[in-house]
Protein backbone atom coordinates (compact mmCIF):
# COMPACT_ATOMS: atom_id res chain seq x y z
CA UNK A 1 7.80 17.20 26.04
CA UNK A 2 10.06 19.69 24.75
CA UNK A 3 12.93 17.17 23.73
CA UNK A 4 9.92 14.77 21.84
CA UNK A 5 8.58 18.02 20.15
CA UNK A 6 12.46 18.52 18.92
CA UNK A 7 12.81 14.95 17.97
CA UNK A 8 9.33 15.18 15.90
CA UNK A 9 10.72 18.14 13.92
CA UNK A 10 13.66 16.41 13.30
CA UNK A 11 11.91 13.17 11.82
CA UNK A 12 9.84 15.65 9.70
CA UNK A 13 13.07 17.43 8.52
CA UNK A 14 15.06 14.12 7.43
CA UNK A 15 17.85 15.08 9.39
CA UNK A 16 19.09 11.56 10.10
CA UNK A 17 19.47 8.95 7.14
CA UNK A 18 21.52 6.52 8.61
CA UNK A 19 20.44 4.20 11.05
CA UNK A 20 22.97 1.39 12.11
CA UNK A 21 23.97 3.12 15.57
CA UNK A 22 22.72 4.67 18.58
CA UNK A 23 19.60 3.83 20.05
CA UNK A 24 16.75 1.50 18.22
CA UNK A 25 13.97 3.12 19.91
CA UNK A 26 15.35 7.20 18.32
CA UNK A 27 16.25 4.56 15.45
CA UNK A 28 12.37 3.52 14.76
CA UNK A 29 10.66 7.14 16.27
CA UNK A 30 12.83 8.80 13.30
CA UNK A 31 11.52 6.78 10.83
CA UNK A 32 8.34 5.84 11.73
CA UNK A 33 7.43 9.43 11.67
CA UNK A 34 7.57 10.53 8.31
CA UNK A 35 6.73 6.84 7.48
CA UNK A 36 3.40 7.32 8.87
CA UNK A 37 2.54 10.27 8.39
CA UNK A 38 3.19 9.29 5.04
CA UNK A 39 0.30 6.26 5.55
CA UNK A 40 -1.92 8.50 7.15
CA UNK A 41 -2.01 10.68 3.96
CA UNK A 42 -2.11 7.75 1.65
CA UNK A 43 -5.64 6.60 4.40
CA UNK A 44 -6.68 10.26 3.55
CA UNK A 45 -6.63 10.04 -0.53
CA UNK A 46 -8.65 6.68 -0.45
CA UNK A 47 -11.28 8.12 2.22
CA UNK A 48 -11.55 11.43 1.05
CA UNK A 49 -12.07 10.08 -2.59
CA UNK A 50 -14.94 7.37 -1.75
CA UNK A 51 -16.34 10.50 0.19
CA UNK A 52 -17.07 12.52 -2.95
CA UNK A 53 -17.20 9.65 -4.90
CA UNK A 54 -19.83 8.65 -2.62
CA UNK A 55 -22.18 11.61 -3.69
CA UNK A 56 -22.84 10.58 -6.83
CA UNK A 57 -24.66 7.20 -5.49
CA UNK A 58 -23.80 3.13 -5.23
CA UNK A 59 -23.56 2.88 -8.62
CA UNK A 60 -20.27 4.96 -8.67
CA UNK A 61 -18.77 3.43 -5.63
CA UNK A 62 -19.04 -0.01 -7.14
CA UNK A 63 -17.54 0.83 -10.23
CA UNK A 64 -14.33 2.18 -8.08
CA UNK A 65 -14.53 -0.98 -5.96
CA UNK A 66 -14.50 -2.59 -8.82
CA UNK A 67 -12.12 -0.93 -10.87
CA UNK A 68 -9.61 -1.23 -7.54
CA UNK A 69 -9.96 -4.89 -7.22
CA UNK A 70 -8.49 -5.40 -10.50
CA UNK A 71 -6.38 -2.22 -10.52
CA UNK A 72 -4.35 -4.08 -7.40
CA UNK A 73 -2.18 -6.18 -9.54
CA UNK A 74 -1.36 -3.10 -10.99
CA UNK A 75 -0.71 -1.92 -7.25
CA UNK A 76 1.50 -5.37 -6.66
CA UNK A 77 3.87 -4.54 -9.48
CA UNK A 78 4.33 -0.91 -7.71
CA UNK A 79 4.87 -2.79 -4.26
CA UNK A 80 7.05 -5.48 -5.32
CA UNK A 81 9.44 -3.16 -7.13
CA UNK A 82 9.23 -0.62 -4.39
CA UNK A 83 9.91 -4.01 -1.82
CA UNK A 84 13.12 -4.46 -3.99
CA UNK A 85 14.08 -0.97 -3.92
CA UNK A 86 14.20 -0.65 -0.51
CA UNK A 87 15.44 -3.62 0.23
CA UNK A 88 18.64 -2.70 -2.08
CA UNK A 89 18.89 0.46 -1.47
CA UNK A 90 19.11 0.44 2.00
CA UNK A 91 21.43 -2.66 1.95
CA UNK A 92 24.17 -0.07 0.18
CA UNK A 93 23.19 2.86 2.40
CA UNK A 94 24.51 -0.11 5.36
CA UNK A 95 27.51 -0.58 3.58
CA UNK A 96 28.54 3.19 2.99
CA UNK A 97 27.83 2.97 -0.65
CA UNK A 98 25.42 5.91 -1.73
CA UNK A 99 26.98 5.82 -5.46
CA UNK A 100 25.79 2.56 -5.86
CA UNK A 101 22.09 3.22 -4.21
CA UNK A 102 21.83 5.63 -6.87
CA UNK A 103 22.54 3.60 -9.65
CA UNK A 104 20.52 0.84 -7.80
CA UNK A 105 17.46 3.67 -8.07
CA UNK A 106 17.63 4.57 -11.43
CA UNK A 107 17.16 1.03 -12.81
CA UNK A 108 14.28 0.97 -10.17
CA UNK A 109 13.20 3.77 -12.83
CA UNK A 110 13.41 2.01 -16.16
CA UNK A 111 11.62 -1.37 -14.95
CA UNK A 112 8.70 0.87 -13.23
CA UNK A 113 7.90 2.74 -16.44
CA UNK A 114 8.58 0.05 -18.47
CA UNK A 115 6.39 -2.70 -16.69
CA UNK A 116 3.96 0.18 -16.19
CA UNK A 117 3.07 1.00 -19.62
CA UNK A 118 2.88 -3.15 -20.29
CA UNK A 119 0.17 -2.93 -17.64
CA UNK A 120 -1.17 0.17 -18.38
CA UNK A 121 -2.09 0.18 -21.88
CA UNK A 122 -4.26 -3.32 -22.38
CA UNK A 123 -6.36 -1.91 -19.10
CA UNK A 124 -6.70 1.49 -20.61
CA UNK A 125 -7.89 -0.62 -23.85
CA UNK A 126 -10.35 -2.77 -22.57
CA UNK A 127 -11.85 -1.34 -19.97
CA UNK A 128 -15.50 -1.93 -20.32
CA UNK A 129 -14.55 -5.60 -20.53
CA UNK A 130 -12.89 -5.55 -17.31
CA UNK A 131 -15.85 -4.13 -15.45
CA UNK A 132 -17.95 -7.00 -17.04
CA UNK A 133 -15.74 -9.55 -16.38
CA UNK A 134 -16.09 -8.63 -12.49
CA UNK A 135 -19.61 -8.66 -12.65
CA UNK A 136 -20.75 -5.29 -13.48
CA UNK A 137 -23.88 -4.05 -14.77
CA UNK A 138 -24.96 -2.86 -18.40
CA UNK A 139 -25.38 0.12 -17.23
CA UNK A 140 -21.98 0.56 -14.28
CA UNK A 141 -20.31 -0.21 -17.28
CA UNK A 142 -21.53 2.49 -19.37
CA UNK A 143 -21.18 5.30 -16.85
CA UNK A 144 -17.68 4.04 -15.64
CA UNK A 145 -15.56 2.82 -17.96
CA UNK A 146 -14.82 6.21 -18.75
CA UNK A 147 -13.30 5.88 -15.03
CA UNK A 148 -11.38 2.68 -15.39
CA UNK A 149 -9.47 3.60 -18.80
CA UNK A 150 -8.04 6.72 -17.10
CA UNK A 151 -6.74 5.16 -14.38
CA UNK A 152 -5.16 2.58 -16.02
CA UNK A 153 -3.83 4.73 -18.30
CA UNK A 154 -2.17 6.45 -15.40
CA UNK A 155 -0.35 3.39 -14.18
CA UNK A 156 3.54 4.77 -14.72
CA UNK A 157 2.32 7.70 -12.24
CA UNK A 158 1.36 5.00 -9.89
CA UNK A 159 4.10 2.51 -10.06
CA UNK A 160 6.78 5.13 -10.21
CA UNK A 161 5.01 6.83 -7.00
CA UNK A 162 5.44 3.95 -5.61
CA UNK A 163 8.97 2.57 -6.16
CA UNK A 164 10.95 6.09 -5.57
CA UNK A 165 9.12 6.04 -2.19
CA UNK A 166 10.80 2.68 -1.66
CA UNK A 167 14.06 4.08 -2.78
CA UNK A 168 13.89 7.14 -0.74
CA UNK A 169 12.63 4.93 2.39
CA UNK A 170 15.96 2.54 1.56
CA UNK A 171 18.20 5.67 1.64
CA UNK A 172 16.58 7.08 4.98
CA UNK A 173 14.91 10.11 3.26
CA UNK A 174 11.36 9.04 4.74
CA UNK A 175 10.40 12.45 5.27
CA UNK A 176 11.26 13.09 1.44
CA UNK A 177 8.73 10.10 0.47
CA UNK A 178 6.77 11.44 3.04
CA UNK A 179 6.35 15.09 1.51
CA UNK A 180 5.60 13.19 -2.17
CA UNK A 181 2.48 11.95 -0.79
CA UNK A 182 1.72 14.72 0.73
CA UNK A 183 1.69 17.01 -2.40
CA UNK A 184 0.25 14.21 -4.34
CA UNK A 185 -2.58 14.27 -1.74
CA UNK A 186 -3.52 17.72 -1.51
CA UNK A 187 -3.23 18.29 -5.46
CA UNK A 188 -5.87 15.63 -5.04
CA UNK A 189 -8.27 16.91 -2.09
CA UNK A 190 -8.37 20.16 -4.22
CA UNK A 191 -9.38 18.86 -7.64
CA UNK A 192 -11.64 16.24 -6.83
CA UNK A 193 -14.80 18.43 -6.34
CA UNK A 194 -13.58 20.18 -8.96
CA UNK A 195 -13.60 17.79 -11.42
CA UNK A 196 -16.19 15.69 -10.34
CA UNK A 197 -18.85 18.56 -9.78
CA UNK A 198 -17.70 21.08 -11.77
CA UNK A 199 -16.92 24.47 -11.29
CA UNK A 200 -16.48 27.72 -13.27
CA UNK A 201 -15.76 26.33 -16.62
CA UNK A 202 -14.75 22.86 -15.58
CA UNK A 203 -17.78 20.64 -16.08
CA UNK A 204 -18.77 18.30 -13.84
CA UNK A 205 -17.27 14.53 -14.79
CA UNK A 206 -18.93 12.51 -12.14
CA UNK A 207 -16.63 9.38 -11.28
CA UNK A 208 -14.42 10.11 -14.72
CA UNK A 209 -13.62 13.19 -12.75
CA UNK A 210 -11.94 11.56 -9.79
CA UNK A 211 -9.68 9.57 -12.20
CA UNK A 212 -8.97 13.00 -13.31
CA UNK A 213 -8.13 14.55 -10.57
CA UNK A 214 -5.95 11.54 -8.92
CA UNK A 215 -3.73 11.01 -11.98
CA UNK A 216 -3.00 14.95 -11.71
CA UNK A 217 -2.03 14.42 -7.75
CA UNK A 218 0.15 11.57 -8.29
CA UNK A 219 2.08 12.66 -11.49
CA UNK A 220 3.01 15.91 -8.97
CA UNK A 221 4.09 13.78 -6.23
CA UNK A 222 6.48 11.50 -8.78
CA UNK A 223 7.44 15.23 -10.42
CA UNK A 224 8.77 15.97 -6.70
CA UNK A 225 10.24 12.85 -5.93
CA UNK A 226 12.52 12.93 -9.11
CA UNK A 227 13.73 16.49 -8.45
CA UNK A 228 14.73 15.53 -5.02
CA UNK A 229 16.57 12.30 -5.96
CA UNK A 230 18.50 14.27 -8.63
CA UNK A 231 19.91 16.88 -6.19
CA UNK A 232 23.15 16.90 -5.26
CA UNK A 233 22.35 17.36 -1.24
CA UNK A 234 20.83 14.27 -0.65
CA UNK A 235 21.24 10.72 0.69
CA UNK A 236 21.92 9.30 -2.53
CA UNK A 237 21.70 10.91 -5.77
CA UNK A 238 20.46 10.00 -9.56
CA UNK A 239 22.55 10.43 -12.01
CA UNK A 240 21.93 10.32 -16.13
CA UNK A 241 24.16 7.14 -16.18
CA UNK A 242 22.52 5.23 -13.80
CA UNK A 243 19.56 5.33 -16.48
CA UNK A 244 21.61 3.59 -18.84
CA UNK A 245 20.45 -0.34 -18.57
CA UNK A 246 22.83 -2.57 -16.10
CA UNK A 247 22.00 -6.26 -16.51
CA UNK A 248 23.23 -7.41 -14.08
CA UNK A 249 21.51 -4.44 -11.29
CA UNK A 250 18.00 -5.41 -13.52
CA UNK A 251 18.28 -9.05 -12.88
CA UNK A 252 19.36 -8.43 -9.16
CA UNK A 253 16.28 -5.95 -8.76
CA UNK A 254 13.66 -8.18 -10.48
CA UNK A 255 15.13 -11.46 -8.32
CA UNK A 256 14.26 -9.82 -5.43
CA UNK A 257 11.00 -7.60 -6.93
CA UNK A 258 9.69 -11.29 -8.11
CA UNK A 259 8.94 -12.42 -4.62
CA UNK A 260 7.71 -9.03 -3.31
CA UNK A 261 5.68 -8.84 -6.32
CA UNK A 262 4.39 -12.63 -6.22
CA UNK A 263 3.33 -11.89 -2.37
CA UNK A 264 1.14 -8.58 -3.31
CA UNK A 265 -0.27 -9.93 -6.53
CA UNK A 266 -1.43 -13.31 -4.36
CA UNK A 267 -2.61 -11.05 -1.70
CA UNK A 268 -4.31 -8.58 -4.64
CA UNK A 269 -5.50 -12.08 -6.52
CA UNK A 270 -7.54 -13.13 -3.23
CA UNK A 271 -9.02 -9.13 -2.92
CA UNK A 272 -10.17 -9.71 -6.70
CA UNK A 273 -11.71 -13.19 -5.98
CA UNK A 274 -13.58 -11.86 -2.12
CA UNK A 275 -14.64 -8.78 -4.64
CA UNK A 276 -16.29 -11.48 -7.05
CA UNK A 277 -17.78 -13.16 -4.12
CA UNK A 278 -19.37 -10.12 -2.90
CA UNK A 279 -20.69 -8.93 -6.33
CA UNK A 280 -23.02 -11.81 -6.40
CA UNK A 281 -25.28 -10.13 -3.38
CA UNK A 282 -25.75 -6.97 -5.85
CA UNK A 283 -24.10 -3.72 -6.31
CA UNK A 284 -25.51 -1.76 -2.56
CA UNK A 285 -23.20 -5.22 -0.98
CA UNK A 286 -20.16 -4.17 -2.98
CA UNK A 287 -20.67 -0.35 -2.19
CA UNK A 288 -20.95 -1.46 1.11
CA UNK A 289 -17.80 -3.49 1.20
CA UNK A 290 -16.20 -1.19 -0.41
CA UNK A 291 -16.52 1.79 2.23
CA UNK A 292 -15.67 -0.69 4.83
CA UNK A 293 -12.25 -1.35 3.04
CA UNK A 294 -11.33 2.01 2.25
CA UNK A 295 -12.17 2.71 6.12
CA UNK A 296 -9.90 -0.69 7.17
CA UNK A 297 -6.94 1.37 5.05
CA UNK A 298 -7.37 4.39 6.45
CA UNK A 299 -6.14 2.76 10.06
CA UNK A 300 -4.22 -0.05 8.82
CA UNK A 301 -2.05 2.23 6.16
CA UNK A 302 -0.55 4.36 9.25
CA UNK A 303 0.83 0.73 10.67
CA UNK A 304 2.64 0.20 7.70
CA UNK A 305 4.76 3.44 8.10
CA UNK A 306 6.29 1.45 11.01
CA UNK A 307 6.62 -1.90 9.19
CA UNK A 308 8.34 0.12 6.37
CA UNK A 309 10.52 1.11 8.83
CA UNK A 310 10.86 -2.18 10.49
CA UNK A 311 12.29 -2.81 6.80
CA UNK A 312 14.86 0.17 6.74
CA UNK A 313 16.38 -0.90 9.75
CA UNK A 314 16.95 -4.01 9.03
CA UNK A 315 18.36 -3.61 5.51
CA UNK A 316 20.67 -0.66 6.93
CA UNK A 317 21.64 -3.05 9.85
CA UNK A 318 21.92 -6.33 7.85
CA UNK A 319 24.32 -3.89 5.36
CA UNK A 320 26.43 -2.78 8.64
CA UNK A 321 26.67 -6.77 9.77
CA UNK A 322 24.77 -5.85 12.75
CA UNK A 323 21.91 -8.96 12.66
CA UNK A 324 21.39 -8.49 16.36
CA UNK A 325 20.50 -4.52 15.81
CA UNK A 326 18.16 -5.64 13.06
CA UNK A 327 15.80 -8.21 14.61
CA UNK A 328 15.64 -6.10 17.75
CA UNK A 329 14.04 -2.77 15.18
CA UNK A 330 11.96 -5.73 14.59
CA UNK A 331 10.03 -6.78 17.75
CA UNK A 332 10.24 -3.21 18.75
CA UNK A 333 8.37 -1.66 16.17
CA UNK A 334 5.94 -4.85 15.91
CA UNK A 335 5.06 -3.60 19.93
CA UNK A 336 4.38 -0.51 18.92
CA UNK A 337 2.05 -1.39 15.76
CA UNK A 338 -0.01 -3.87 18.26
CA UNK A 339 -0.63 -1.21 21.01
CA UNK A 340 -1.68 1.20 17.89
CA UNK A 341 -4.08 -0.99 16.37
CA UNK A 342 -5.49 -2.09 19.02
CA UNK A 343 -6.81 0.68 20.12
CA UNK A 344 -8.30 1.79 17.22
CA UNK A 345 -9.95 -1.21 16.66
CA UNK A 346 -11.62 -0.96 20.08
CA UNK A 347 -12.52 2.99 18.90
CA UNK A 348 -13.91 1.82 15.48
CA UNK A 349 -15.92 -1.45 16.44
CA UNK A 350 -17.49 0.75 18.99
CA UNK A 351 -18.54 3.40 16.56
CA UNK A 352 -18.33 1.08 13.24
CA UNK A 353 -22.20 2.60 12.35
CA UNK A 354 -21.03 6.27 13.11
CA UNK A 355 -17.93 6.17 10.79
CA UNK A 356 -19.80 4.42 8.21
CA UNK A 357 -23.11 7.43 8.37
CA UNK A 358 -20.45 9.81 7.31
CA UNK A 359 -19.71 8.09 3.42
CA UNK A 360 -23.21 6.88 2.59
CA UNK A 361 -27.21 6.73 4.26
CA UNK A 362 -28.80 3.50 2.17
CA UNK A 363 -29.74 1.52 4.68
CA UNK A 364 -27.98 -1.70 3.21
CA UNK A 365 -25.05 0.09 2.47
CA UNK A 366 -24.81 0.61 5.98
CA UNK A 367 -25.09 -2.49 7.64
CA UNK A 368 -23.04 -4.38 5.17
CA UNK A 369 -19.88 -1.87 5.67
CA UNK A 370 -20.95 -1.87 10.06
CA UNK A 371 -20.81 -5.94 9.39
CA UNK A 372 -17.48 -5.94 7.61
CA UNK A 373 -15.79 -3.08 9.91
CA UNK A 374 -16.38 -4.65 13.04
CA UNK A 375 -14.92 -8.68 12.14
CA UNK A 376 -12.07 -6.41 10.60
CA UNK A 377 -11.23 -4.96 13.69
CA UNK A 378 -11.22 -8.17 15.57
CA UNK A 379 -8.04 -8.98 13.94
CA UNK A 380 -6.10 -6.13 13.71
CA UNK A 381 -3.99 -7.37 16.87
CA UNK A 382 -3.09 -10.12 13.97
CA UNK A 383 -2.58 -7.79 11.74
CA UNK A 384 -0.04 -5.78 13.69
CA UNK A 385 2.22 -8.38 13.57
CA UNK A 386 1.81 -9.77 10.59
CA UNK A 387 2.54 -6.59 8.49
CA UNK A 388 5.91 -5.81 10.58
CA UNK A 389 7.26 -9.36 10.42
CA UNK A 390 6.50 -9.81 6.38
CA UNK A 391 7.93 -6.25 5.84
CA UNK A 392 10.99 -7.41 8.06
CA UNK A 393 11.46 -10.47 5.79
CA UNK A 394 10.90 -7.61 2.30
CA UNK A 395 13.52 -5.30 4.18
CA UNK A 396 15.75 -8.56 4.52
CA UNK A 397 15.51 -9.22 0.48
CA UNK A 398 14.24 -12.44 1.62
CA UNK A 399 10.68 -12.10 -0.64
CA UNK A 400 9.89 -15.86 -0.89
CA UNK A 401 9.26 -16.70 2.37
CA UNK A 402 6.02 -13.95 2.58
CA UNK A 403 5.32 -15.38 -0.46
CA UNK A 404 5.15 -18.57 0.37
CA UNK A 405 3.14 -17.93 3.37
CA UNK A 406 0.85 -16.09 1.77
CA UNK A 407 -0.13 -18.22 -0.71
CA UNK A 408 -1.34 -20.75 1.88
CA UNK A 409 -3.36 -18.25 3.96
CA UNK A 410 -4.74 -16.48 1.04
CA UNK A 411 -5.31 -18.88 -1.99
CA UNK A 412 -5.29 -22.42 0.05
CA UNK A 413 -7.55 -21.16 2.86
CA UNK A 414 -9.11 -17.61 2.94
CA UNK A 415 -10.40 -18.12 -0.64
CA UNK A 416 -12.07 -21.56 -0.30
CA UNK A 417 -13.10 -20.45 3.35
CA UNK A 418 -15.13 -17.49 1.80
CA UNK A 419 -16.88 -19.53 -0.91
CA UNK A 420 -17.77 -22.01 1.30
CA UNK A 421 -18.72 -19.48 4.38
CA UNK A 422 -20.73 -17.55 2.37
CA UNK A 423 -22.47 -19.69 -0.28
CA UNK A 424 -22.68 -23.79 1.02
CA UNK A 425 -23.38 -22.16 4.90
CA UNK A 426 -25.12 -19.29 3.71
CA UNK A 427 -23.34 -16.71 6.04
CA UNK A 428 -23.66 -14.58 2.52
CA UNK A 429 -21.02 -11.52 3.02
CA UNK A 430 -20.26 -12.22 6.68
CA UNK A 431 -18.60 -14.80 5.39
CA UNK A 432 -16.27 -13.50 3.25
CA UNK A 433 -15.36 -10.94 6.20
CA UNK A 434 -14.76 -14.01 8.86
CA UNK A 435 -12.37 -15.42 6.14
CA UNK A 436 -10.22 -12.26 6.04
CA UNK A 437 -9.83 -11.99 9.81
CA UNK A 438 -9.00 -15.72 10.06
CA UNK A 439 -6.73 -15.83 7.34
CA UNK A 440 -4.57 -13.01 8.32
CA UNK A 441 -4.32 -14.48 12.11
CA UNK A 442 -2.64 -17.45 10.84
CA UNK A 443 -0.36 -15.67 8.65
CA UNK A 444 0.92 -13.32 12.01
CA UNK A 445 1.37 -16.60 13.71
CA UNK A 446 3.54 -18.28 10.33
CA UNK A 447 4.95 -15.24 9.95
CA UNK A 448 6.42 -15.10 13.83
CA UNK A 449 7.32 -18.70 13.97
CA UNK A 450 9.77 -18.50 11.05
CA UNK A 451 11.02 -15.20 11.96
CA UNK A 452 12.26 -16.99 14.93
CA UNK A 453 14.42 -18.95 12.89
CA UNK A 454 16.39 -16.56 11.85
CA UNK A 455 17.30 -17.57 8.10
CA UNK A 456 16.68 -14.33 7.09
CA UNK A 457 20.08 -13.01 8.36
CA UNK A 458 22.01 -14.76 5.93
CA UNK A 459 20.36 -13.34 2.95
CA UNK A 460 22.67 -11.70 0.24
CA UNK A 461 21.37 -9.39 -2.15
């Protein structure tokens, strides 16, 4: 106990950044770690926000779910570029080159806020439109666009948030990424009542005051991450030339952000289409499905911390020419994600209508999210697998196979699958929930099959 109590305070410190020796299993505990814990914070900002969002009434959690659904291919820019950043990064960490990681991060910087404020600005400007387009109310769209413009406007904070993690999980400094979110989380927790109910001479914003309070969080957390990849002390540092444009790094980082993005904005794509789906049963269905997805991130997020670190090790190992070392991380950490998942999905399809009684009491609400919850959790064993392997194939810089494979499970099948579940068999919202579960067991089993082959290993980026 005493030696895994030293090792836990010594993934929390960062103390190892390097990972292309010694044992796998220290290799993936180290990073895992901070990885998750990282996760588990990111689960506790969308929770904790549907909570208070929550007590303003259905009408407010809609307009989030709605806002979200859209605000994802947003959220698949941030991902892809983050994908490429780690991938990168961690590639020159392998090779002994932490000058060139940092240059390699700092043109990370100038697509993010670049490709942020291209996003940012014609969401911020036609926001009302947006809610109406996915099937919003006269009167959601009154009362929230106020919600949608600010966070769109707030999209460099989230894309930046995003890719320095990647670069910091490339260079090894998990715990560093780990601390971002952290700050960026409790910033949050605090001003959300705050801002949303008021207090002292703050007045009371309703759902315009969680936008509020979320762009304050994450600007901190990118405020911290940029002070710690300027110091001198760390992994890999930022200099002022390495934000000075290099063509050639650019193209390189958008080769390999294209396919990380592509997969993430065709996963984000089918989340926008299943929210359309779901809109037609009437705003208490989409507040419903809503709480039962920010629920399904709050366990699934903590599994990515190990498929993120799936992806460190084998961009550190693939760097060191150590193929082998990499695909073993691999299976290891996929092990680990399976036993984890499965266990809380036995905990939360057990007490699906107990979890759900905590965010919101309308009767409909509630058995829509129970519904949804429980065929979730019958495939997280799927999903185990699935997120390690893709984020394997990311880590790799090998982005078109996941994207490839996801556009046949998401667009080819789990799309037509819900339309047709739900509307020509009349399963209504069951059906788009059976379509998820299905869709993202056959990607695992895709996703495994061509691991197996092993082209991967060859990759060059």
């Amino acid at each position: 106990m005493a030696k895994f109590f030293r090792l836990f305070l010594a993934a929390l410190r960062g103390s190892e950044t390097n990972f292309t020796s010694g044992s796998i299993n220290r290799a993936i505990f180290m990073l895992s770690v901070p990885m998750i814990l990282e996760m588990v914070m990111e689960a506790l900002f969308a929770v904790v926000d549907i909570f208070f969002v929550a007590k303003i009434g259905p009408e407010a959690v809609a307009t989030v779910g709605l806002t979200e659904s859209v605000l994802t291919l947003v959220y698949s820019i941030a991902m892809g570029l983050s994908t490429a950043a780690t991938a990168l990064v961690s590639r020159r960490i392998g090779e002994s080159n932490s000058r060139e990681a940092g240059t390699t991060a700092g043109q990370a910087i100038i697509i993010s806020v670049t490709v942020a404020l291209l996003l940012g600005l014609p969401g911020a400007l036609f926001a009302e439109s947006i809610l109406r387009l996915m099937g919003g109310s006269s009167q959601l769209v009154a009362n929230g666009a106020g919600f949608t413009r600010m966070i769109f406007a707030s999209a460099p904070a989230i894309v930046l948030l995003h890719t320095l993690s990647g670069c910091l999980r490339g260079s090894g400094d998990a715990s560093i990424a780990m601390r971002s979110v952290w700050l960026a989380t409790g910033v949050n927790i605090v001003l959300w009542p705050v801002f949303i109910f008021g207090w002292g001479p703050v007045p009371a914003l309703g759902v315009l005051g969680s936008a509020v309070a979320t762009t304050a969080g994450r600007s901190v957390g990118v405020l911290y991450q940029l002070y710690a990849l300027t110091r001198r002390s760390g992994a890999m540092q930022i200099r002022r030339a390495d934000l000075t444009p290099d063509a050639g790094l650019i193209r390189n980082l958008l080769s390999v952000a294209a396919g990380g993005t592509g997969q993430y904005l065709i996963g984000s794509a089918s989340w926008v289409f299943l929210t359309r789906v779901v809109s037609a049963f009437g705003s208490e269905v989409v507040a419903g499905y809503t709480i039962a997805i920010r629920i399904l991130i709050f366990t699934i997020l903590p599994s990515w911390g190990m498929a993120n670190a799936a992806a460190t090790l084998v961009g550190q190992n693939l760097g060191a020419g150590q193929p082998d070392r990499a695909e073993t991380s691999v299976w290891r950490a996929a092990l680990c994600n399976m036993i984890f998942l499965l266990l809380i999905g036995i905990v939360f399809y057990s007490s699906a209508h107990q979890v759900v009684w905590l965010f919101d009491h309308t009767p409909r609400v509630v058995d829509v999210a129970v519904q949804c919850l429980r065929v979730f959790c019958i495939g997280y064993v799927a999903f185990a697998y699935g997120m390690v392997v893709s984020q394997a194939f990311n880590g790799a810089g090998d982005t078109r196979t996941p994207t490839v494979i996801n556009i046949v499970c998401f667009w080819l099948i789990e799309i037509p699958l819900a339309y047709i579940l739900a509307n020509v068999l009349h399963w209504g919202p069951l059906g788009v929930f059976w379509s998820v579960a299905s869709s993202e067991t056959l990607l695992a089993l895709i996703s495994i099959w061509i691991f197996r082959q092993g082209h991967w290993k060859t990759v060059q980026v």
